[in-house]
C-alpha atoms as a PDB file:
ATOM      1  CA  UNK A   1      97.054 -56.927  84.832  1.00  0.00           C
ATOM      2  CA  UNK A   2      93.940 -54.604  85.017  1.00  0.00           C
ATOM      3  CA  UNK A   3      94.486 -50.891  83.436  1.00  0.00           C
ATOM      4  CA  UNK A   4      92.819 -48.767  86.038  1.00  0.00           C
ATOM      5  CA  UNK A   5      91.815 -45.387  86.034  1.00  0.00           C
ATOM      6  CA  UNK A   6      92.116 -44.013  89.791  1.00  0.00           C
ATOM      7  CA  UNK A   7      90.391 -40.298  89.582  1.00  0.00           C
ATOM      8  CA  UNK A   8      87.235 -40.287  87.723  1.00  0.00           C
ATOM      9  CA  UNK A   9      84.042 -37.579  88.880  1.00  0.00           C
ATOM     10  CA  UNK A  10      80.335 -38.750  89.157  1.00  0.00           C
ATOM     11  CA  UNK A  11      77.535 -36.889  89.563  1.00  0.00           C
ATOM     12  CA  UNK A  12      74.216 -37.737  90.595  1.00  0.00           C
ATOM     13  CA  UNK A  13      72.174 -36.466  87.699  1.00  0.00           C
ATOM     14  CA  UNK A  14      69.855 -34.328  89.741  1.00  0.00           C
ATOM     15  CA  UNK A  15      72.405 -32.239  90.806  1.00  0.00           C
ATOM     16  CA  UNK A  16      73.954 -32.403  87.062  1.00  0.00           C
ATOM     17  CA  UNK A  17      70.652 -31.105  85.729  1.00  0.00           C
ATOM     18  CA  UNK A  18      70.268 -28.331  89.053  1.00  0.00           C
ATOM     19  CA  UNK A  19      74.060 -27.478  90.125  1.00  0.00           C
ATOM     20  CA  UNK A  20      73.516 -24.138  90.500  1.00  0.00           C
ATOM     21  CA  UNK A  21      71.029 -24.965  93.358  1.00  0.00           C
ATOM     22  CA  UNK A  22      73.683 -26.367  94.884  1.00  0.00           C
ATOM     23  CA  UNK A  23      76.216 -24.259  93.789  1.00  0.00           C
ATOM     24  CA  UNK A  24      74.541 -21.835  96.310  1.00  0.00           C
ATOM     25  CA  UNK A  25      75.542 -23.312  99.255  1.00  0.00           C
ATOM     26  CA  UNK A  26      78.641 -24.657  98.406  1.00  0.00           C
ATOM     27  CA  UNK A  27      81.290 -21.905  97.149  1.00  0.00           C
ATOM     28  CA  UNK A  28      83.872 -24.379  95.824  1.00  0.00           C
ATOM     29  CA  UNK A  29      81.565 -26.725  93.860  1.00  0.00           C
ATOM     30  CA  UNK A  30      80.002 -23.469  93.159  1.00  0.00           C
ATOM     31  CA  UNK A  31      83.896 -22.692  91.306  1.00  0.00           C
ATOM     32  CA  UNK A  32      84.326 -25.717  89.751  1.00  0.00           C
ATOM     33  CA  UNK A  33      81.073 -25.868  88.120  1.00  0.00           C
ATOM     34  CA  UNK A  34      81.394 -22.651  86.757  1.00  0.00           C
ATOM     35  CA  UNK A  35      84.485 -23.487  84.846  1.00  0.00           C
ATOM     36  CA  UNK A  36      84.682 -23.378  81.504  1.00  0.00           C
ATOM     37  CA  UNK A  37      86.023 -26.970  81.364  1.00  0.00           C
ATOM     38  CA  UNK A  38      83.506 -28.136  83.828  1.00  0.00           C
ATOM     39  CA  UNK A  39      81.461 -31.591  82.634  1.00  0.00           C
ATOM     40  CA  UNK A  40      79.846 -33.785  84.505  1.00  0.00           C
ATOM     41  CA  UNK A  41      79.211 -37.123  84.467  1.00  0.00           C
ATOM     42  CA  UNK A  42      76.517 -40.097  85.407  1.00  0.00           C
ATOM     43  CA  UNK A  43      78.097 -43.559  86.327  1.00  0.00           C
ATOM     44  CA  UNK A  44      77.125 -44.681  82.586  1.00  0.00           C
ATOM     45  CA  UNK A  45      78.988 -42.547  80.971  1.00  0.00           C
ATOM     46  CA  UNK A  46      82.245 -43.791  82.823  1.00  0.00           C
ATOM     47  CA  UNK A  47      81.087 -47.335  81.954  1.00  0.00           C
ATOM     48  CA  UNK A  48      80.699 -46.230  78.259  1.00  0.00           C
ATOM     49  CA  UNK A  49      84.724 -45.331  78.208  1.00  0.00           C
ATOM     50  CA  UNK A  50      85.922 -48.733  79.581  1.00  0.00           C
ATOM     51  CA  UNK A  51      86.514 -51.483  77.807  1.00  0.00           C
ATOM     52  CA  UNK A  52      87.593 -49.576  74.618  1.00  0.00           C
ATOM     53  CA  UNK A  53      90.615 -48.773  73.052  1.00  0.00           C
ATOM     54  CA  UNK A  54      91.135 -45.144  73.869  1.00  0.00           C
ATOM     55  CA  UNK A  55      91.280 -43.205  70.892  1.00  0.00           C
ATOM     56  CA  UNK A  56      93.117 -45.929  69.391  1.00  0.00           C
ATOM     57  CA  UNK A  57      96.266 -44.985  71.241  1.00  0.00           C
ATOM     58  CA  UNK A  58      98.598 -47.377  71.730  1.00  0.00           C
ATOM     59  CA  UNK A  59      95.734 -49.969  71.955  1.00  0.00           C
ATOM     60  CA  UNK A  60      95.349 -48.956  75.876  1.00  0.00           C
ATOM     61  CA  UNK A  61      91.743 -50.477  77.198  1.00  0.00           C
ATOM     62  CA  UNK A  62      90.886 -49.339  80.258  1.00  0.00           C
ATOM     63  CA  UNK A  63      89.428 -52.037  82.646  1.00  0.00           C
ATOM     64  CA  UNK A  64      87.779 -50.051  85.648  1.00  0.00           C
ATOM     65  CA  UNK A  65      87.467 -46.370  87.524  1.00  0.00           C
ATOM     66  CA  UNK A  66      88.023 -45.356  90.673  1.00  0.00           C
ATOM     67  CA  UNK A  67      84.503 -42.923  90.696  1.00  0.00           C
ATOM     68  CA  UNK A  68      83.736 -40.648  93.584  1.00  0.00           C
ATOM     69  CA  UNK A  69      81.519 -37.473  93.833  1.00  0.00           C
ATOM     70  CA  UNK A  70      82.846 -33.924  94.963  1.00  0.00           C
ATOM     71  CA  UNK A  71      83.759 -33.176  98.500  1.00  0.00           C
ATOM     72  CA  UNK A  72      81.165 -31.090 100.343  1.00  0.00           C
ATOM     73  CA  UNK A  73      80.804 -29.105 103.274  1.00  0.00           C
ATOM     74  CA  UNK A  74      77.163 -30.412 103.472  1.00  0.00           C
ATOM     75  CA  UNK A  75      77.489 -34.018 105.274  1.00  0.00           C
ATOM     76  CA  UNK A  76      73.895 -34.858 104.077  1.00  0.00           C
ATOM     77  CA  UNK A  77      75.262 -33.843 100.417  1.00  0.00           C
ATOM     78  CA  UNK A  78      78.334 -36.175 100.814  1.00  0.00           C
ATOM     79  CA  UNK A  79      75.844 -39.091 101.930  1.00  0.00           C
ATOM     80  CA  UNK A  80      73.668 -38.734  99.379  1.00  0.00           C
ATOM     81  CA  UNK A  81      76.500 -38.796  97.049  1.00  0.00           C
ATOM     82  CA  UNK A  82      77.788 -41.843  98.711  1.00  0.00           C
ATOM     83  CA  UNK A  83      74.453 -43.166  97.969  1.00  0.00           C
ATOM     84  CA  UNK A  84      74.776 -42.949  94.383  1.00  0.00           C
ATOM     85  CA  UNK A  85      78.143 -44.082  94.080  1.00  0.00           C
ATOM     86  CA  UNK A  86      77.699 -47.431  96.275  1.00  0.00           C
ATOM     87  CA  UNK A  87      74.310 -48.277  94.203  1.00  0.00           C
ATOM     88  CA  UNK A  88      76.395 -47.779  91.311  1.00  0.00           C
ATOM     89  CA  UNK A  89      78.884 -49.703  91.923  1.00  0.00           C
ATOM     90  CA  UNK A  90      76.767 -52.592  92.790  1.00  0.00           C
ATOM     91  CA  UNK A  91      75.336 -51.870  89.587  1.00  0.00           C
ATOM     92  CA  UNK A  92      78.599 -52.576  87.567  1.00  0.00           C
ATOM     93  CA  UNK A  93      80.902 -54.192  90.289  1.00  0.00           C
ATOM     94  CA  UNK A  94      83.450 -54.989  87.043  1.00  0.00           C
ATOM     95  CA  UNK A  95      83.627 -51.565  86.214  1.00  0.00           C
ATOM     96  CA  UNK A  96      83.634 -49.149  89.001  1.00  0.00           C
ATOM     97  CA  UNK A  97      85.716 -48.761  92.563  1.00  0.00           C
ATOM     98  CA  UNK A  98      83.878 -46.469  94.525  1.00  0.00           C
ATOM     99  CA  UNK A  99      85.853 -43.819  97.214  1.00  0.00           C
ATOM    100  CA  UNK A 100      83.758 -42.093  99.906  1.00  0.00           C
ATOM    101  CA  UNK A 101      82.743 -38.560 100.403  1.00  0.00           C
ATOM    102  CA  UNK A 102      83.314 -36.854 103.246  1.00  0.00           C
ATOM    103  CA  UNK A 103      82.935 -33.348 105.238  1.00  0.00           C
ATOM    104  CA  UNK A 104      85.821 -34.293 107.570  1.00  0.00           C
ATOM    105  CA  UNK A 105      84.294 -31.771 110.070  1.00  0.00           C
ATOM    106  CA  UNK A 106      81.029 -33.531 110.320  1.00  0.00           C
ATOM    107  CA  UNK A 107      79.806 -35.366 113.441  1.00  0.00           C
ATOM    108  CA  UNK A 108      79.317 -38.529 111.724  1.00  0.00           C
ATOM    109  CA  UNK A 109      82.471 -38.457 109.486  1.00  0.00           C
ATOM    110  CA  UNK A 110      83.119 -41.547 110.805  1.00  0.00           C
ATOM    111  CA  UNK A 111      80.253 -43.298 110.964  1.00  0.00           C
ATOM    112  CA  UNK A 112      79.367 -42.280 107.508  1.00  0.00           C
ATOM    113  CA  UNK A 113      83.429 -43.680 106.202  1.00  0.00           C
ATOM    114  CA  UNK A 114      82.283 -46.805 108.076  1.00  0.00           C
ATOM    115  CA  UNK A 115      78.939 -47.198 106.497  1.00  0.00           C
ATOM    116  CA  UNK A 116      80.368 -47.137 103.103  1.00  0.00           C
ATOM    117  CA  UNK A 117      83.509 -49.126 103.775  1.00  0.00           C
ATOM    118  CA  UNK A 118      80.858 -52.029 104.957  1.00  0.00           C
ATOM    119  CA  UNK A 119      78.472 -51.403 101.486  1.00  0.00           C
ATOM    120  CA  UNK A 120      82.197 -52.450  99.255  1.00  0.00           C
ATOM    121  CA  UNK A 121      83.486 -48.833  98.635  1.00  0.00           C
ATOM    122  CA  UNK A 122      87.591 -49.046  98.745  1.00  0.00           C
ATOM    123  CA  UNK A 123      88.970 -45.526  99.942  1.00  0.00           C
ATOM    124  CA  UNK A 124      87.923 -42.027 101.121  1.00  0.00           C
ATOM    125  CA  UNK A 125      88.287 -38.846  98.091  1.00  0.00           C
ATOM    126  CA  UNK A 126      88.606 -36.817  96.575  1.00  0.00           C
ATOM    127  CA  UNK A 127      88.868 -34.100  99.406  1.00  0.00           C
ATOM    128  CA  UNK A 128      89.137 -30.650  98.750  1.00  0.00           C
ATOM    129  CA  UNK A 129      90.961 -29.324 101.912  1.00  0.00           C
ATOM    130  CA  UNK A 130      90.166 -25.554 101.190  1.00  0.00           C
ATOM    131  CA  UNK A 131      87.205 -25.822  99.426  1.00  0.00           C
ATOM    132  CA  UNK A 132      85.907 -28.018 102.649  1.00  0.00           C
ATOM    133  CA  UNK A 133      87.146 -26.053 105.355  1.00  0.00           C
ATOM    134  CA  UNK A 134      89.958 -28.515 106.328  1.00  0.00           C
ATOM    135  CA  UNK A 135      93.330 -27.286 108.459  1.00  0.00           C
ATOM    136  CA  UNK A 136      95.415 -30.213 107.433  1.00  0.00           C
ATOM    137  CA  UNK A 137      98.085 -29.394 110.030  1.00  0.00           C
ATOM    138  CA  UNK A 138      95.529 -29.363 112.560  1.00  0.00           C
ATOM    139  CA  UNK A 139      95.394 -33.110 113.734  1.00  0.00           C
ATOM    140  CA  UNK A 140      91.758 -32.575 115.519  1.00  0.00           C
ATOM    141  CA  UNK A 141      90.562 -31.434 112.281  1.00  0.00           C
ATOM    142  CA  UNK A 142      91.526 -34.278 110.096  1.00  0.00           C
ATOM    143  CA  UNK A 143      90.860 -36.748 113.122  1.00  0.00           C
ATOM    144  CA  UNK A 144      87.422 -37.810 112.155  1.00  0.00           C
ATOM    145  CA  UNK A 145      88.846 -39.460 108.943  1.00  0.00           C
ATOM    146  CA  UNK A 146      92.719 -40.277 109.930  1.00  0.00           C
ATOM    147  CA  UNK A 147      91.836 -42.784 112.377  1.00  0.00           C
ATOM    148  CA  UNK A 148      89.070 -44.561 110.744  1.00  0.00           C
ATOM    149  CA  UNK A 149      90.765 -45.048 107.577  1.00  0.00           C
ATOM    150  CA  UNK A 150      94.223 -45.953 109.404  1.00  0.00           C
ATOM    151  CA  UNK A 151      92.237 -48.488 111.145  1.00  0.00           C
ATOM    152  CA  UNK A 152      90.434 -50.017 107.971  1.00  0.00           C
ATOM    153  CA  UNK A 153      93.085 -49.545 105.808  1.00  0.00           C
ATOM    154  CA  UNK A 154      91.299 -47.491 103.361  1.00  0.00           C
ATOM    155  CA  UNK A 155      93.581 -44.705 101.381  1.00  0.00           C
ATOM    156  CA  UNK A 156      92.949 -41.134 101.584  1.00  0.00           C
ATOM    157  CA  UNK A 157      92.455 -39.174  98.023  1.00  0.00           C
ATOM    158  CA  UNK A 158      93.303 -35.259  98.419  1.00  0.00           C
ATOM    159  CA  UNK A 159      93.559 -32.591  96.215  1.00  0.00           C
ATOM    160  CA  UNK A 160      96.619 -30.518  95.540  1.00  0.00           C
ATOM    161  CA  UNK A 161      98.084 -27.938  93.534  1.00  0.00           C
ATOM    162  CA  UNK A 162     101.316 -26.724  92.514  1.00  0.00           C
ATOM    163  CA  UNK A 163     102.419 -23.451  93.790  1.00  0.00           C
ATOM    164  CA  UNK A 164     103.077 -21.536  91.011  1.00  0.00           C
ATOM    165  CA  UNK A 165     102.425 -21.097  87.671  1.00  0.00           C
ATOM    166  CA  UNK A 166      99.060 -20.280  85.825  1.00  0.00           C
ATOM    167  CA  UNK A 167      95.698 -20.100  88.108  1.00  0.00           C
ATOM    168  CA  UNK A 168      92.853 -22.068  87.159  1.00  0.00           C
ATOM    169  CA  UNK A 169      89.558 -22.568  89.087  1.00  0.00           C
ATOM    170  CA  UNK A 170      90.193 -25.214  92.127  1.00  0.00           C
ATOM    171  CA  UNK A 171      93.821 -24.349  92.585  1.00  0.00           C
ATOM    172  CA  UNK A 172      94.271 -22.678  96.253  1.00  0.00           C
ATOM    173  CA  UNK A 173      96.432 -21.745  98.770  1.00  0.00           C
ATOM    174  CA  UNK A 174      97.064 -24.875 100.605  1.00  0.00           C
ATOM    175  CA  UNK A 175     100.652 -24.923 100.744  1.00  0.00           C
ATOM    176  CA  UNK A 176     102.898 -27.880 100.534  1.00  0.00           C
ATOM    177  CA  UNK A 177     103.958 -27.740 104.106  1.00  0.00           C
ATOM    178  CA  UNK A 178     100.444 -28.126 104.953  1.00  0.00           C
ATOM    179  CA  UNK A 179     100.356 -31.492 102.902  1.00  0.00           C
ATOM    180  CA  UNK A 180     104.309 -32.389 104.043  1.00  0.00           C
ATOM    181  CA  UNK A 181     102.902 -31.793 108.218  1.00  0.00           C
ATOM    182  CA  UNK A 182      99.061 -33.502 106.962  1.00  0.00           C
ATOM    183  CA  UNK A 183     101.426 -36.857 106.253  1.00  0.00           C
ATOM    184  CA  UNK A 184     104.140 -36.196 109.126  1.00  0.00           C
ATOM    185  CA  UNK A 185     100.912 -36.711 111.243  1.00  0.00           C
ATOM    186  CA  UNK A 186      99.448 -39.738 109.930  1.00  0.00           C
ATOM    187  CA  UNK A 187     102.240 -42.237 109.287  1.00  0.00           C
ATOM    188  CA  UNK A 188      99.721 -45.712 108.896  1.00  0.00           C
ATOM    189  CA  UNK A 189      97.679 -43.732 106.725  1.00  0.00           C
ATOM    190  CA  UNK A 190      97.726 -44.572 102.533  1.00  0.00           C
ATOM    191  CA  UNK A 191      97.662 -41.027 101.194  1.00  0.00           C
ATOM    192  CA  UNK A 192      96.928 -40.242  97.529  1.00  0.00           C
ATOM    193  CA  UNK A 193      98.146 -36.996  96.478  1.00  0.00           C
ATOM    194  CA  UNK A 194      96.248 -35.779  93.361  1.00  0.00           C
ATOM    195  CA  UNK A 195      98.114 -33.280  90.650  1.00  0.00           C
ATOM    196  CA  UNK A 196     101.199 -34.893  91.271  1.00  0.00           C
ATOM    197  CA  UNK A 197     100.947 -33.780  94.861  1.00  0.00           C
ATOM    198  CA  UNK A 198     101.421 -29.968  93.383  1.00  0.00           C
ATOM    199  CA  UNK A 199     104.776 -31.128  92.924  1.00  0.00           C
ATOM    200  CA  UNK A 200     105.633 -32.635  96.202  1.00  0.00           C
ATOM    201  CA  UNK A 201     107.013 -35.748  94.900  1.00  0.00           C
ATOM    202  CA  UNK A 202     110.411 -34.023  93.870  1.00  0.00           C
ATOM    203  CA  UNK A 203     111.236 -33.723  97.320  1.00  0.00           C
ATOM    204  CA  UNK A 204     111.392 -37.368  97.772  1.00  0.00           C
ATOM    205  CA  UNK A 205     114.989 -36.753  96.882  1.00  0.00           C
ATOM    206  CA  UNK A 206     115.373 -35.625 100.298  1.00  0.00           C
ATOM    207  CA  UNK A 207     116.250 -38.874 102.329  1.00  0.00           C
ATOM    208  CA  UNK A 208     114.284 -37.537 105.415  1.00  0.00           C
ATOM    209  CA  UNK A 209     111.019 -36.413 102.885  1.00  0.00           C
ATOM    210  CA  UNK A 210     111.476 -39.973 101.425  1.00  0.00           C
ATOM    211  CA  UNK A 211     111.196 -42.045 104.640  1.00  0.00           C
ATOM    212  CA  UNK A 212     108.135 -39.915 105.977  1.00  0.00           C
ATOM    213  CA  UNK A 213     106.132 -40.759 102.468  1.00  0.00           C
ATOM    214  CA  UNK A 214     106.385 -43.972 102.139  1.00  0.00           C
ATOM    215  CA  UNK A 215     102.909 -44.414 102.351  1.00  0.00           C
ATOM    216  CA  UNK A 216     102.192 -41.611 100.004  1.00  0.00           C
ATOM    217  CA  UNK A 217     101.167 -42.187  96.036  1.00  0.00           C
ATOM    218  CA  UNK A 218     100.482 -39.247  93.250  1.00  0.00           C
ATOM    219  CA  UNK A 219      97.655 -39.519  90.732  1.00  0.00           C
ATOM    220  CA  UNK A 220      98.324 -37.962  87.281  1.00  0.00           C
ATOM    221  CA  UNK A 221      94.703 -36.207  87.164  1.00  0.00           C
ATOM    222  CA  UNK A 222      94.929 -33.009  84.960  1.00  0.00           C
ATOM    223  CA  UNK A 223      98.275 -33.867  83.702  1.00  0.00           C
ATOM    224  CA  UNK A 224      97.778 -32.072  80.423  1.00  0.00           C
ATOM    225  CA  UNK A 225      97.018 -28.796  81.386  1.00  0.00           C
ATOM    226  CA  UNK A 226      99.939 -28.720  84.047  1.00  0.00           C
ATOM    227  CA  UNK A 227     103.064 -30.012  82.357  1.00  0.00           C
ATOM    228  CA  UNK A 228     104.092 -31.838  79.424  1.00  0.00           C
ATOM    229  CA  UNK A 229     105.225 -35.493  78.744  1.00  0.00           C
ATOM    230  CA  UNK A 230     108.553 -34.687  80.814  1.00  0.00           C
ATOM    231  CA  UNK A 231     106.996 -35.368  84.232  1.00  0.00           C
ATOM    232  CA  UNK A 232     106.956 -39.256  83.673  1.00  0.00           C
ATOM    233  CA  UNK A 233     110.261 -39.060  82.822  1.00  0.00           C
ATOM    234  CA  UNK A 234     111.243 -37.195  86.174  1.00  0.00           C
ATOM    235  CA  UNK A 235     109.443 -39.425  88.206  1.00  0.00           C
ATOM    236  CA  UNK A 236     111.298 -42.069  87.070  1.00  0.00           C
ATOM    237  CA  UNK A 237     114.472 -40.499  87.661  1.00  0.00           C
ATOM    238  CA  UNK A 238     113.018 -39.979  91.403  1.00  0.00           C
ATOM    239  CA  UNK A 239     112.454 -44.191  91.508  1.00  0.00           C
ATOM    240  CA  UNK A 240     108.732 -43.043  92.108  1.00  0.00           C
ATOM    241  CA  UNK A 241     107.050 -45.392  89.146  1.00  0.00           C
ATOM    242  CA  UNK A 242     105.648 -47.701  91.871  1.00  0.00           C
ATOM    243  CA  UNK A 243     103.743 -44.873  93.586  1.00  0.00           C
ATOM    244  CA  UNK A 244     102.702 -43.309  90.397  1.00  0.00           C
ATOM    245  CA  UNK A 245      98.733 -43.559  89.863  1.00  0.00           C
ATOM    246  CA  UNK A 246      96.716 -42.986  86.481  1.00  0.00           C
ATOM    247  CA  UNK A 247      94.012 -40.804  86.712  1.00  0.00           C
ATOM    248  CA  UNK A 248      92.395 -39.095  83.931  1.00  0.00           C
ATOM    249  CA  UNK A 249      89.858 -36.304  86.343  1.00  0.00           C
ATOM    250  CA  UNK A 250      87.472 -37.476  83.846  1.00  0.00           C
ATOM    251  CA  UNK A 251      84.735 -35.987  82.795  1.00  0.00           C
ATOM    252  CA  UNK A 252      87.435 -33.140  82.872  1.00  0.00           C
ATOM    253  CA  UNK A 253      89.324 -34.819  80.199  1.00  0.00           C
ATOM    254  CA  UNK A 254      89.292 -38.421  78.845  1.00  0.00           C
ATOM    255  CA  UNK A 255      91.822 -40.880  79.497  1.00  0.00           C
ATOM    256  CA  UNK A 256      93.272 -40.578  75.869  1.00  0.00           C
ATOM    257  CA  UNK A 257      94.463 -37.109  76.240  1.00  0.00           C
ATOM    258  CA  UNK A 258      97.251 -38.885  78.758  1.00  0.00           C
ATOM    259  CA  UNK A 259      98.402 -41.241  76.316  1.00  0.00           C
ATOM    260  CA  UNK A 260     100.505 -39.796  73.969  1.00  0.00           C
ATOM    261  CA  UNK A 261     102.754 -38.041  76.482  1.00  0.00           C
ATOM    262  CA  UNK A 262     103.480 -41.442  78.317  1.00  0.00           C
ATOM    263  CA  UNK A 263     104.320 -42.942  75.069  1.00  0.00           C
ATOM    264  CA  UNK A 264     107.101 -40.226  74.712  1.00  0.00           C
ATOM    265  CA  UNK A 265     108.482 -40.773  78.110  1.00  0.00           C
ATOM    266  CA  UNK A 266     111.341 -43.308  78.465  1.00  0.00           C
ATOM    267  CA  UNK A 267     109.198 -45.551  80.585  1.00  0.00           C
ATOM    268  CA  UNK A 268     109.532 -49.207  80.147  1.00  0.00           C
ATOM    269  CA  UNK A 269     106.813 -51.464  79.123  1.00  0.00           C
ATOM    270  CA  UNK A 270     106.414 -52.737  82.828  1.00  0.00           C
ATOM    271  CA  UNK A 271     106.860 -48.995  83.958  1.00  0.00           C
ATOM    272  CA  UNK A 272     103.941 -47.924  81.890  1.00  0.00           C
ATOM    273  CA  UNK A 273     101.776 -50.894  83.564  1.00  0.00           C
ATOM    274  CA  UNK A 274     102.630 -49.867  87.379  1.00  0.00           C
ATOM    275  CA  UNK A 275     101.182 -46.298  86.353  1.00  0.00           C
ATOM    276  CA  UNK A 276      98.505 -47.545  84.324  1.00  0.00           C
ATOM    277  CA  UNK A 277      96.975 -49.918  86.526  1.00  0.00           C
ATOM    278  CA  UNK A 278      99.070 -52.043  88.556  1.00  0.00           C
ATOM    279  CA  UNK A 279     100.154 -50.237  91.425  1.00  0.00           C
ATOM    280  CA  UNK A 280      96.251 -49.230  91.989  1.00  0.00           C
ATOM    281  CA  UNK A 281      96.016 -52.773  92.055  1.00  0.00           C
ATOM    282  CA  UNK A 282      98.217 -53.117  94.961  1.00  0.00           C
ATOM    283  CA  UNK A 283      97.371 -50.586  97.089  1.00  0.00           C
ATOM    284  CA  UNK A 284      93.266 -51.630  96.680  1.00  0.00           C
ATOM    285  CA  UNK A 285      94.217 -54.744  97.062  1.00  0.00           C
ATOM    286  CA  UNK A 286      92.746 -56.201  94.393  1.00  0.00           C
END
């Protein structure tokens, strides 16, 4: 079974080398980039982490990345992202998975998801429904990517935050009714929360929540500086570990900084692998 990494950043490196550039049209890249934390990354520096034995943690090797760009309000941004990312990919097809991105309020949202689905990329992501304008209760303004993706089975990647708590930069007012009505609306549609959905997944203990997301997964991304190694443990108790999806956010952090709090969790041996790579497996179909 492959170990899989499901939330990794590129960055072309001309916009690397000149983000503030672009920083000046686009406020929320603009406030990620200017966060203390901030790193970006070319597609070779992801390569350069697989394969290895992270830190020497628990001997965990991890076989390939999910790798997408940052969501945009500029569509030509997005495509020339998308660009990058599917070149890449061809590049190192035994390394990198490569999601689409997407101003869900463009035109040619559509046509551009369908132009990349058809050059091998596997899912749409990471949006930023804030940063990118998006009114996820507003089905005509998530409609441009709902129905394509529904239709090619490609899963959605959003971004999500908990509600309270410490403020960082990227963490925003989209509530978690917004995300509960965003997947009310689009029952077909595979929908990755990232952040551990802001915390969205301990609702599944409502029987009503649980029916309505059974298409919905949670990434791990940022797990460190949001809670400690008790999380794993919950979603366990919540029977979530088959919709439980490793991701690092690298270049944010690297995957090792993950490890040691899954080792303390209670999580079985074949619990660990469903998070680490094997239910990405299944829902890319690999």
């Amino acid at each position: 079974m492959l170990n899989i990494d499901f939330h990794v950043h590129i960055t072309p490196p001309d916009i690397s080398a000149d983000w503030r550039r672009y920083a000046e049209k686009e406020p929320y890249f603009s406030l990620l980039s200017e966060n203390k934390h901030n790193k970006f990354a070319a597609a070779e520096d992801v390569v350069a982490t697989l394969g290895h034995v992270a830190d020497g943690k628990a001997g965990v090797v991890f076989d390939k990345a999910v790798v997408f760009g940052f969501g945009f309000r500029d569509m030509g941004l997005c495509r020339y992202v998308n660009d990058y990312v599917i070149e890449k990919v061809k590049e190192y097809p035994e390394k990198l998975i490569g999601f689409i991105s997407v101003a869900p309020s463009g035109n040619d949202a559509a046509r551009e998801i369908e132009r990349c689905c058809n050059a091998g990329l596997k899912g749409v992501g990471e949006l930023f429904p804030q940063g990118q304008g998006i009114d996820l209760e507003n089905e005509k303004s998530t409609a441009a990517i709902t129905g394509i993706c529904s239709e090619l089975s490609l899963p959605v990647l959003t971004h999500a935050n908990e509600p309270v708590g410490h403020y960082y930069p990227g963490k925003t007012d989209v509530t978690l009714r917004q995300l509960e009505t965003f997947i009310t609306n689009n029952p077909r549609l595979k929908i990755v929360l990232a952040h551990w959905g802001g915390g969205l997944l301990f609702y599944e203990t409502m029987p009503e929540v649980k029916e309505k997301f059974r298409n919905v997964y949670y990434d791990t991304a940022a797990t460190p500086f949001l809670y400690d190694a008790r999380i794993y443990r919950a979603a366990k108790a919540l029977g979530l570990c088959e919709k439980i999806l490793f991701g690092s956010d690298f270049p944010l952090l690297p995957q090792s900084r993950y490890l040691d709090a899954l080792n303390e969790s209670d999580l079985s041996a074949e619990e660990k692998q469903l998070i680490l790579g094997g239910n990405a497996q299944k829902l890319l179909k690999l």
